[in-house]
Protein backbone atom coordinates (compact mmCIF):
# COMPACT_ATOMS: atom_id res chain seq x y z
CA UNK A 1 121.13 118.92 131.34
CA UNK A 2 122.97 120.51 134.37
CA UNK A 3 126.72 121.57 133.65
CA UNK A 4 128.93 121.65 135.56
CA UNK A 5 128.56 122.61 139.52
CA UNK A 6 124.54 123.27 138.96
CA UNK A 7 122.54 121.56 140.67
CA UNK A 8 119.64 118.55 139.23
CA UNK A 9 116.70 119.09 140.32
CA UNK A 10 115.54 115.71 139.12
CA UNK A 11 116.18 113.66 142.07
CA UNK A 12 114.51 116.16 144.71
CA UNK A 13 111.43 116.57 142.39
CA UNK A 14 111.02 112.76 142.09
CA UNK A 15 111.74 112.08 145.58
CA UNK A 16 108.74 115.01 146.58
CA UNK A 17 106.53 114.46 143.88
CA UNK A 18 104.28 111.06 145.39
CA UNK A 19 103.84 113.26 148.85
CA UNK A 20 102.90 116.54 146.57
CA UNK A 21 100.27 114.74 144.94
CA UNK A 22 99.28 113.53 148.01
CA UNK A 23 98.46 116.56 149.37
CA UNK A 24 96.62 117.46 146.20
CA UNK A 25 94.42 114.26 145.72
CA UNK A 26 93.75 113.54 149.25
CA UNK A 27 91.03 110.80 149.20
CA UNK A 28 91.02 108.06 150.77
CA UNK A 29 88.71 106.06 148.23
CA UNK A 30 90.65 106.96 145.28
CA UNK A 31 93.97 107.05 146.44
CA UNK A 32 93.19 102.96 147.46
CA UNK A 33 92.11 102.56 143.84
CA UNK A 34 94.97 104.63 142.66
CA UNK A 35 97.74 102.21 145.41
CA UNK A 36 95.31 99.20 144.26
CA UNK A 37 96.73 99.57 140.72
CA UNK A 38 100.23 100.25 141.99
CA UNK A 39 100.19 96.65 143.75
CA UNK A 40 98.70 95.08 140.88
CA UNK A 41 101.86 96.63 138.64
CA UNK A 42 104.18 95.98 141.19
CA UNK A 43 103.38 92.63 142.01
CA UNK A 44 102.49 90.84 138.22
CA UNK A 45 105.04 92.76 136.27
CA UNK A 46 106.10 89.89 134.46
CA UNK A 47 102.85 88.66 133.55
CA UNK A 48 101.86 92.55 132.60
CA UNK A 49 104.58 92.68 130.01
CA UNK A 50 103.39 92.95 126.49
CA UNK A 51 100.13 93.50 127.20
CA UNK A 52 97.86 96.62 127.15
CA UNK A 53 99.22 98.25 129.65
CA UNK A 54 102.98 97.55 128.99
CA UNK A 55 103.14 101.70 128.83
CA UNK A 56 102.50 102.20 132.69
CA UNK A 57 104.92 100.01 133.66
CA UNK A 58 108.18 101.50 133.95
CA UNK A 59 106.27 103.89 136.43
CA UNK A 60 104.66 101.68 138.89
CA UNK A 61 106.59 102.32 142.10
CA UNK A 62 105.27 105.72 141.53
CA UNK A 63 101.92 104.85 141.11
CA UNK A 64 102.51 102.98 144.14
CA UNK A 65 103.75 106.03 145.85
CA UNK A 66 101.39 108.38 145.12
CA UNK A 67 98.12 105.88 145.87
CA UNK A 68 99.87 105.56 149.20
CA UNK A 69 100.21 109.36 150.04
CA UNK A 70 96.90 110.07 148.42
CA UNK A 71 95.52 107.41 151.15
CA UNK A 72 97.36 108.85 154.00
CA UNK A 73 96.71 112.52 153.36
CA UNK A 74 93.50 111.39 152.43
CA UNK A 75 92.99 110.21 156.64
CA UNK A 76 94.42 113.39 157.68
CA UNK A 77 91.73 115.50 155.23
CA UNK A 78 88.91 112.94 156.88
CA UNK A 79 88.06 112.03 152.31
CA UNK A 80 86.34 109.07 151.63
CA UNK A 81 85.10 109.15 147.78
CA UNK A 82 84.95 113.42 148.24
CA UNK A 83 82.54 112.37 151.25
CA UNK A 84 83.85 113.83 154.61
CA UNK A 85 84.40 110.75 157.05
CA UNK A 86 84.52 112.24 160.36
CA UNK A 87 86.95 109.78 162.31
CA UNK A 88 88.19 112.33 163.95
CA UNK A 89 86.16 114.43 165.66
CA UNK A 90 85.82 118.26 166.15
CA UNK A 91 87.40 120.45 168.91
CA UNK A 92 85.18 123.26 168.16
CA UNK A 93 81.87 123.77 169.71
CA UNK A 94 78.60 123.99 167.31
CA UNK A 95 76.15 126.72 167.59
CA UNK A 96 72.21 126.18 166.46
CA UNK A 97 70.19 129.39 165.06
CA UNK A 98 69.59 130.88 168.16
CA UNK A 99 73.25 131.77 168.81
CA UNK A 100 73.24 129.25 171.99
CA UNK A 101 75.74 126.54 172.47
């Protein structure tokens, strides 16, 4: 517990940790499994209560969080299921064996 004029840290590292893991899952394909879930906690809590998974409940905005950064950074990275997608493509210019362009 902080005392008196320290500062929490607490807020700032909830408020940073969905974009952190973000960054460090990055895939589009199971961050949308990951956001997926989220929804599904988000949007039947009340029928989720008491049941199997009454445990992840209390943290399913930020299960919905990170999904949702793991999908965007995910686009940025170009991750689909650990496969590169390519939507964007390359400014750089690809040389064969030769050493031509």
């Amino acid at each position: 517990m902080p005392t008196y004029l320290e500062a929490n840290p607490v807020p700032v590292s909830i408020a940073s940790f969905p974009f952190l893991f973000g960054m460090m899952f990055g895939d589009m394909g199971h961050g949308s499994i990951y956001f997926f879930c989220g929804i599904i906690c988000v949007l039947f809590n009340n029928q989720l209560k008491g049941g199997a998974i009454d445990f992840v409940l209390p943290y399913r905005y930020l299960m919905l969080l990170m999904g949702f950064f793991a999908v965007y950074c995910g686009f940025i990275y170009n991750e689909w299921f650990a496969i590169p997608a390519q939507i964007f493509p390359s400014c750089y210019m690809e040389r064969d064996d030769t050493g031509s362009q």
